[in-house]
N, C-alpha and C. Protein backbone atom coordinates (compact mmCIF):
# COMPACT_ATOMS: atom_id res chain seq x y z
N UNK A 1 105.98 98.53 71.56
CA UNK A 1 105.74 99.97 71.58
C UNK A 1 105.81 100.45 73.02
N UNK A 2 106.11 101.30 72.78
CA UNK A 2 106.63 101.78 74.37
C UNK A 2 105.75 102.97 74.99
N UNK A 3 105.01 103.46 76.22
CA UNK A 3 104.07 103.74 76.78
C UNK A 3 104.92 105.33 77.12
N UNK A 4 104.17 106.01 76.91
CA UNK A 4 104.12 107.95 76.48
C UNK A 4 104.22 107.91 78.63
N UNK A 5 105.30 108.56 78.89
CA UNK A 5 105.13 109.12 80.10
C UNK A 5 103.84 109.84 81.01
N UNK A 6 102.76 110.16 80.29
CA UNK A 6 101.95 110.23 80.68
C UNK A 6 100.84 108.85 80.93
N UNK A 7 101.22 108.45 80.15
CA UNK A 7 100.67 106.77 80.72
C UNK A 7 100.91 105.98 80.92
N UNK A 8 102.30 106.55 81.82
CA UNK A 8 102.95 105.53 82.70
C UNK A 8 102.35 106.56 84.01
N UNK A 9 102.49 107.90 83.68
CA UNK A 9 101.64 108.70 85.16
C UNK A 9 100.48 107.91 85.48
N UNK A 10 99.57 108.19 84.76
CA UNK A 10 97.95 107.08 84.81
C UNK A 10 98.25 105.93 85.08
N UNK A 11 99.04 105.05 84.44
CA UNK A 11 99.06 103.74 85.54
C UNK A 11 99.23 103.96 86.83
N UNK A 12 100.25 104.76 87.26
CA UNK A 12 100.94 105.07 88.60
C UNK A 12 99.32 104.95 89.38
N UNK A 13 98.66 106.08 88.73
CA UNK A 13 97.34 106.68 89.51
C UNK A 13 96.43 105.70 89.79
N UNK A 14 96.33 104.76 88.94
CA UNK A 14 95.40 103.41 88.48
C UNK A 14 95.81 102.30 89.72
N UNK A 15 97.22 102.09 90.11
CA UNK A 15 97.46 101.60 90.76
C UNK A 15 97.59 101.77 92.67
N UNK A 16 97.50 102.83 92.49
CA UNK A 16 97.47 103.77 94.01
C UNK A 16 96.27 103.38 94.13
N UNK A 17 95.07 103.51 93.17
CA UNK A 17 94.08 103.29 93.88
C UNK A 17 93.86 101.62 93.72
N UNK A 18 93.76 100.93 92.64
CA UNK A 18 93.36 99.53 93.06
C UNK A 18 94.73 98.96 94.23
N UNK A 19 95.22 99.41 94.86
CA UNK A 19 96.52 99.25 96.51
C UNK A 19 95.56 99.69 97.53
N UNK A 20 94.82 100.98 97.24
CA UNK A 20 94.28 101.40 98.44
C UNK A 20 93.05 100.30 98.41
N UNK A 21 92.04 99.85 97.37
CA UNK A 21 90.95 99.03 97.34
C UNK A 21 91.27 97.40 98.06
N UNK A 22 92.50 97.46 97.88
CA UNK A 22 93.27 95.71 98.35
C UNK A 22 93.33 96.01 99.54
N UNK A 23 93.71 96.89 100.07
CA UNK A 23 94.17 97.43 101.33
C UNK A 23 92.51 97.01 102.38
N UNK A 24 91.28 98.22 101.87
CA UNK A 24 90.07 97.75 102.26
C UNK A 24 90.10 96.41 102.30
N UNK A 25 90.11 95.39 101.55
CA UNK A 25 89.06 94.47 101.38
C UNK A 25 90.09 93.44 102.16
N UNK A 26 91.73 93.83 102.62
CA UNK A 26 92.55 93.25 103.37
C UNK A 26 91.89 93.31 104.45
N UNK A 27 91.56 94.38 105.28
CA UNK A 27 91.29 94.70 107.31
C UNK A 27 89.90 93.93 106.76
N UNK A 28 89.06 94.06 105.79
CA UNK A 28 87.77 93.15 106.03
C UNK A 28 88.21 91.61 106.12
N UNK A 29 88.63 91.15 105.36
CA UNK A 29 89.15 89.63 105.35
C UNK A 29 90.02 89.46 107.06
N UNK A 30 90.98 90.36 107.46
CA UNK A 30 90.84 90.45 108.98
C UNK A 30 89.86 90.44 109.69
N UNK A 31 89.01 91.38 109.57
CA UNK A 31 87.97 91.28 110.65
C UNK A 31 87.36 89.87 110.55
N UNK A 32 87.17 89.49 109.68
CA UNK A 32 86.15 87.80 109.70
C UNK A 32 87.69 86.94 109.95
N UNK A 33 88.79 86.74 110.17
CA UNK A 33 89.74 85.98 109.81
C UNK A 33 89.69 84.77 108.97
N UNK A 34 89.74 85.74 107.65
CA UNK A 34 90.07 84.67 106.04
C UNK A 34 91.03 84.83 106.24
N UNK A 35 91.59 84.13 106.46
CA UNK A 35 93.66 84.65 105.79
C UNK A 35 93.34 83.94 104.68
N UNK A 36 92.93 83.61 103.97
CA UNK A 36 93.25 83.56 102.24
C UNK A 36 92.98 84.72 101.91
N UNK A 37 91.89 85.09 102.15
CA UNK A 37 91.22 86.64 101.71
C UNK A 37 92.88 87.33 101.88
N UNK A 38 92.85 87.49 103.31
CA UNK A 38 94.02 88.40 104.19
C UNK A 38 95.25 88.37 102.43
N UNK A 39 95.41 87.19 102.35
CA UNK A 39 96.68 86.83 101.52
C UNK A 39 96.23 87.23 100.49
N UNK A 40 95.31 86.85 99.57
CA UNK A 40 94.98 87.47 98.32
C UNK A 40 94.95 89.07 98.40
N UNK A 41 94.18 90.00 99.41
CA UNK A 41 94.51 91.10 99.44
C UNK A 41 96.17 91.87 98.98
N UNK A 42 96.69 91.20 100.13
CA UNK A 42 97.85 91.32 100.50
C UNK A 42 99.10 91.14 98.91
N UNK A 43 98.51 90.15 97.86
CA UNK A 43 99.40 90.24 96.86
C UNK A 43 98.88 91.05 95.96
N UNK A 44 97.80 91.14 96.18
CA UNK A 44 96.79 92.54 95.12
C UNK A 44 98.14 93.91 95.31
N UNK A 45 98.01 93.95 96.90
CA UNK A 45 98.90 95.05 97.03
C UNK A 45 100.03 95.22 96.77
N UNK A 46 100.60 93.77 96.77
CA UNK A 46 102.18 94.12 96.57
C UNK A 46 102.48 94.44 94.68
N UNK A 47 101.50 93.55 94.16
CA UNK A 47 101.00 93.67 92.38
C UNK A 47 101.70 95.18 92.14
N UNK A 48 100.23 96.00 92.98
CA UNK A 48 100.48 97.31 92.48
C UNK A 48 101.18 97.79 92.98
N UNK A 49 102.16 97.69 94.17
CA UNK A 49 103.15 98.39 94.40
C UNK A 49 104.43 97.99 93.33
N UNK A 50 104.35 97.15 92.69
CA UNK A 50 105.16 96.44 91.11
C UNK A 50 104.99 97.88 90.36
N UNK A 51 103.56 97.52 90.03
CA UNK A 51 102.98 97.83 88.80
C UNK A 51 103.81 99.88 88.83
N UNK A 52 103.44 100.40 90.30
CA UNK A 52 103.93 101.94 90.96
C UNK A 52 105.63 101.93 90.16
N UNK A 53 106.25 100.70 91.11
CA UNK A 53 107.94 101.25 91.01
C UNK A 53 108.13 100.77 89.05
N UNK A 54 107.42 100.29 88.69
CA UNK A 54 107.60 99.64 87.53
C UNK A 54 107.54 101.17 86.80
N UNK A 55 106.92 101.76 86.74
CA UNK A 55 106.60 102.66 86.04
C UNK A 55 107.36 103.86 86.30
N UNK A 56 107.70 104.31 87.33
CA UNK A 56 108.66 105.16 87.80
C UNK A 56 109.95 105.10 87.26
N UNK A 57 110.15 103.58 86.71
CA UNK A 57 111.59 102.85 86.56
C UNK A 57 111.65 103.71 84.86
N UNK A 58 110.34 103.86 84.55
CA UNK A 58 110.54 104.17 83.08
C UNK A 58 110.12 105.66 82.82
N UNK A 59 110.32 106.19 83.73
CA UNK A 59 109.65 107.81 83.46
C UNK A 59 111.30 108.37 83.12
N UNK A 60 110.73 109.52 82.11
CA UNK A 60 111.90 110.09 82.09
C UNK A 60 113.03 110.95 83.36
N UNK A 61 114.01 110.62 83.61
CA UNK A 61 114.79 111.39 84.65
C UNK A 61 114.08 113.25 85.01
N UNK A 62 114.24 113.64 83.77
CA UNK A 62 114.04 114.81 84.05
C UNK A 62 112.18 115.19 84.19
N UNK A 63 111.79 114.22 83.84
CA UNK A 63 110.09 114.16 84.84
C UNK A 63 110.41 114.48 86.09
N UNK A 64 111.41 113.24 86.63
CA UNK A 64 111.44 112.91 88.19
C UNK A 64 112.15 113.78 88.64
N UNK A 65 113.09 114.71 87.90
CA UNK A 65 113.84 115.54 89.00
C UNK A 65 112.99 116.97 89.12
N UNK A 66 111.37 117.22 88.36
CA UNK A 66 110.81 117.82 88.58
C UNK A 66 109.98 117.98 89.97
N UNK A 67 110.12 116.75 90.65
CA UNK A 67 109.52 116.26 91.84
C UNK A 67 110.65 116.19 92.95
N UNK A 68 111.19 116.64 93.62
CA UNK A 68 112.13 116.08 94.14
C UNK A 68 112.41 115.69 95.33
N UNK A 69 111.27 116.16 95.78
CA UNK A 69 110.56 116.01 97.16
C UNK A 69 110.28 114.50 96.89
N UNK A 70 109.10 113.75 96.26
CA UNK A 70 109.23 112.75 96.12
C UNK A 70 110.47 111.20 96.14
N UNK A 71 110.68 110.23 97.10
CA UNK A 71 111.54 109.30 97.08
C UNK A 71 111.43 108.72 95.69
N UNK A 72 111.65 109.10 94.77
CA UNK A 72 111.40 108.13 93.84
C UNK A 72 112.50 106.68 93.24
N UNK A 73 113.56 107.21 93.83
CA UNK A 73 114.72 106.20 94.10
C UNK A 73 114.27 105.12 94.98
N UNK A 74 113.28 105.16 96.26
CA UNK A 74 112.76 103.97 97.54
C UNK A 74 111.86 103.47 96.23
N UNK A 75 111.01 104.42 95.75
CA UNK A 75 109.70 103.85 95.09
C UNK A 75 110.60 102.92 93.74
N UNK A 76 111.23 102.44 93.20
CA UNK A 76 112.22 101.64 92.38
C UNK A 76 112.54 100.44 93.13
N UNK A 77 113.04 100.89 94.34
CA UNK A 77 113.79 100.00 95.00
C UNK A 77 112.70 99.13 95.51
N UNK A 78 111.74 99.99 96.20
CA UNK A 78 110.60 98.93 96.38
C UNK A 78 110.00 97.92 95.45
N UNK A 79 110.08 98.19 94.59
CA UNK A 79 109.65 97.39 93.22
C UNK A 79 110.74 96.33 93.20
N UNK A 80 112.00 96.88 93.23
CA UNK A 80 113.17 95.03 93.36
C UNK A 80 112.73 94.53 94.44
N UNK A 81 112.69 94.88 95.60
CA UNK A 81 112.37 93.73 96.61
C UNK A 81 110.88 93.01 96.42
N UNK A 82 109.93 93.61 96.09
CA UNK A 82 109.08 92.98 95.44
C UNK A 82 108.75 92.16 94.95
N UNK A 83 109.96 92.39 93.75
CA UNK A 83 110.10 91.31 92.47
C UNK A 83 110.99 90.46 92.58
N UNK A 84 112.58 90.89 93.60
CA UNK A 84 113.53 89.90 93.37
C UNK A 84 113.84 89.70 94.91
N UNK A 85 113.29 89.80 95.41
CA UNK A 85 113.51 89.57 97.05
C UNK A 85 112.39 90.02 98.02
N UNK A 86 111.30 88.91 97.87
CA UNK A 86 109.75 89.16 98.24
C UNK A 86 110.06 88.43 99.21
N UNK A 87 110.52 87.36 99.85
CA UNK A 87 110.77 86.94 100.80
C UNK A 87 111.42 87.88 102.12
N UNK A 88 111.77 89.18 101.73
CA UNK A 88 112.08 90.05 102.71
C UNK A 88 111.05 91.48 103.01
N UNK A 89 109.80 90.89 102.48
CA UNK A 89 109.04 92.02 102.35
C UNK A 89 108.65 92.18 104.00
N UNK A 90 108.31 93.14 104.52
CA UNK A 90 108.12 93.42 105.63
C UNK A 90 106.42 94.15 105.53
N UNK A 91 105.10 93.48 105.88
CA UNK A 91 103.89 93.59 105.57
C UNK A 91 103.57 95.06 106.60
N UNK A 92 104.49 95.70 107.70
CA UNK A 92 104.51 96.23 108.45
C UNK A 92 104.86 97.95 107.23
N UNK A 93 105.67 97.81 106.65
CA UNK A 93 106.33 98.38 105.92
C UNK A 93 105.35 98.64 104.15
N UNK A 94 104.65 97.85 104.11
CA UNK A 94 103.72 97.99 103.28
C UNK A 94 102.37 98.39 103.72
N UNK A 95 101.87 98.42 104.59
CA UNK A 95 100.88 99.03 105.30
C UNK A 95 100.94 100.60 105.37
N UNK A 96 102.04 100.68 106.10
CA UNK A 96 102.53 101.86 105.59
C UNK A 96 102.76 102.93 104.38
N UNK A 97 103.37 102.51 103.71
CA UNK A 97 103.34 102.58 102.36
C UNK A 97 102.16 103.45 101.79
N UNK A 98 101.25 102.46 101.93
CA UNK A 98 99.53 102.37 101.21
C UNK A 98 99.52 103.58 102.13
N UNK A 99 99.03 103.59 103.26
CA UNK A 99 98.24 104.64 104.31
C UNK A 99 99.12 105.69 104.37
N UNK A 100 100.05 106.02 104.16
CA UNK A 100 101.09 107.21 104.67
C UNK A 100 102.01 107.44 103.31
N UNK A 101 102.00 106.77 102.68
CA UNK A 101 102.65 107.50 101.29
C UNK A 101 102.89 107.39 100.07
N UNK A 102 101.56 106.83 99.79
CA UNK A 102 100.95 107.10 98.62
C UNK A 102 100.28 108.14 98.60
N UNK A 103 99.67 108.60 99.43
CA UNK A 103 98.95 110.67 99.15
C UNK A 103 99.96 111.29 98.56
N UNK A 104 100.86 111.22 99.27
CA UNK A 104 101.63 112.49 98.46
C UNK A 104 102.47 112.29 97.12
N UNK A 105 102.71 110.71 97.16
CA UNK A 105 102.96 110.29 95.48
C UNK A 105 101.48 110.52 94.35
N UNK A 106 100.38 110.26 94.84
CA UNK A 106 99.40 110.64 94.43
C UNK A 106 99.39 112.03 93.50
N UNK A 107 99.42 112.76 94.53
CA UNK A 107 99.24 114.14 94.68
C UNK A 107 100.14 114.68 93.27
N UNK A 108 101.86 114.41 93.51
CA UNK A 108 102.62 114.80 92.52
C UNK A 108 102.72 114.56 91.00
N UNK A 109 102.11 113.27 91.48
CA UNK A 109 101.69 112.23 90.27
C UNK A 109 100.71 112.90 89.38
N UNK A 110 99.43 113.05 89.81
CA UNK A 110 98.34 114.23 89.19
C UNK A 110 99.17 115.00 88.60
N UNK A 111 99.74 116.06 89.83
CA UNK A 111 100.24 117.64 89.34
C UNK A 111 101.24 117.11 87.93
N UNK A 112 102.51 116.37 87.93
CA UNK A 112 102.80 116.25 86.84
C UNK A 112 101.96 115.80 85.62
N UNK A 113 101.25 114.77 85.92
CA UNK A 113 100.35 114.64 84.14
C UNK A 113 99.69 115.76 83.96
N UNK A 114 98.99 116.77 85.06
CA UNK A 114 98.25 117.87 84.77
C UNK A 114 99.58 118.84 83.99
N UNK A 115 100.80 118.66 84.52
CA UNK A 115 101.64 119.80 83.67
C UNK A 115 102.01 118.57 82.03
N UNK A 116 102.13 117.90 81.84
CA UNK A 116 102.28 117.05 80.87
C UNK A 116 101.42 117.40 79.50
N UNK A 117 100.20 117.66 80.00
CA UNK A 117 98.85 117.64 78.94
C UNK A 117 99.05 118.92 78.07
């Protein structure tokens, strides 16, 4: 059975935030230097950055061309390197990501399920 575009929005949302919670509990596992912690954080995040382009992959086109401001073509693509070429992930580039742009995927993300309902 296949998941109603609106709850593929709510995952989106679900996942922005358990990315931003990995993200926290990542700079803590820094500050004490766990790098297991560091690393477990660190795949928490890349999970939900899956779980983000995964879902995007299945929204309807004309959802996404309601947004258009939004990259939602990077946010896909991020999800293949992820999944099929994680060995080129750049942790510099995912930091990023989390702190600088997910708000405004956030943001659009809401406004569309709020127009959805």
């Amino acid at each position: 059975m296949s998941r109603s575009a609106s709850e593929r929005l709510q995952d989106i949302i679900d996942a922005i935030a358990r990315a931003r919670i990995a993200d926290d509990r990542m700079t803590q596992a820094e500050e004490i230097h766990d790098d297991d912690g560091v690393k477990v954080a660190f795949e928490s995040i890349l999970h939900n950055l899956f779980v983000i382009g995964e879902a995007v992959k299945s929204l309807p086109i004309s959802l996404l061309e309601e947004s258009s401001d939004i990259p939602w073509r990077d946010i896909a693509a991020l999800r293949d390197v992820i999944g099929h070429h994680y060995h080129r992930v750049v942790p510099a580039i995912i930091h990023r990501t989390v702190h600088v742009d997910l708000e405004p995927l956030e943001r659009e993300v809401r406004e569309l399920l709020r127009r959805s309902r």
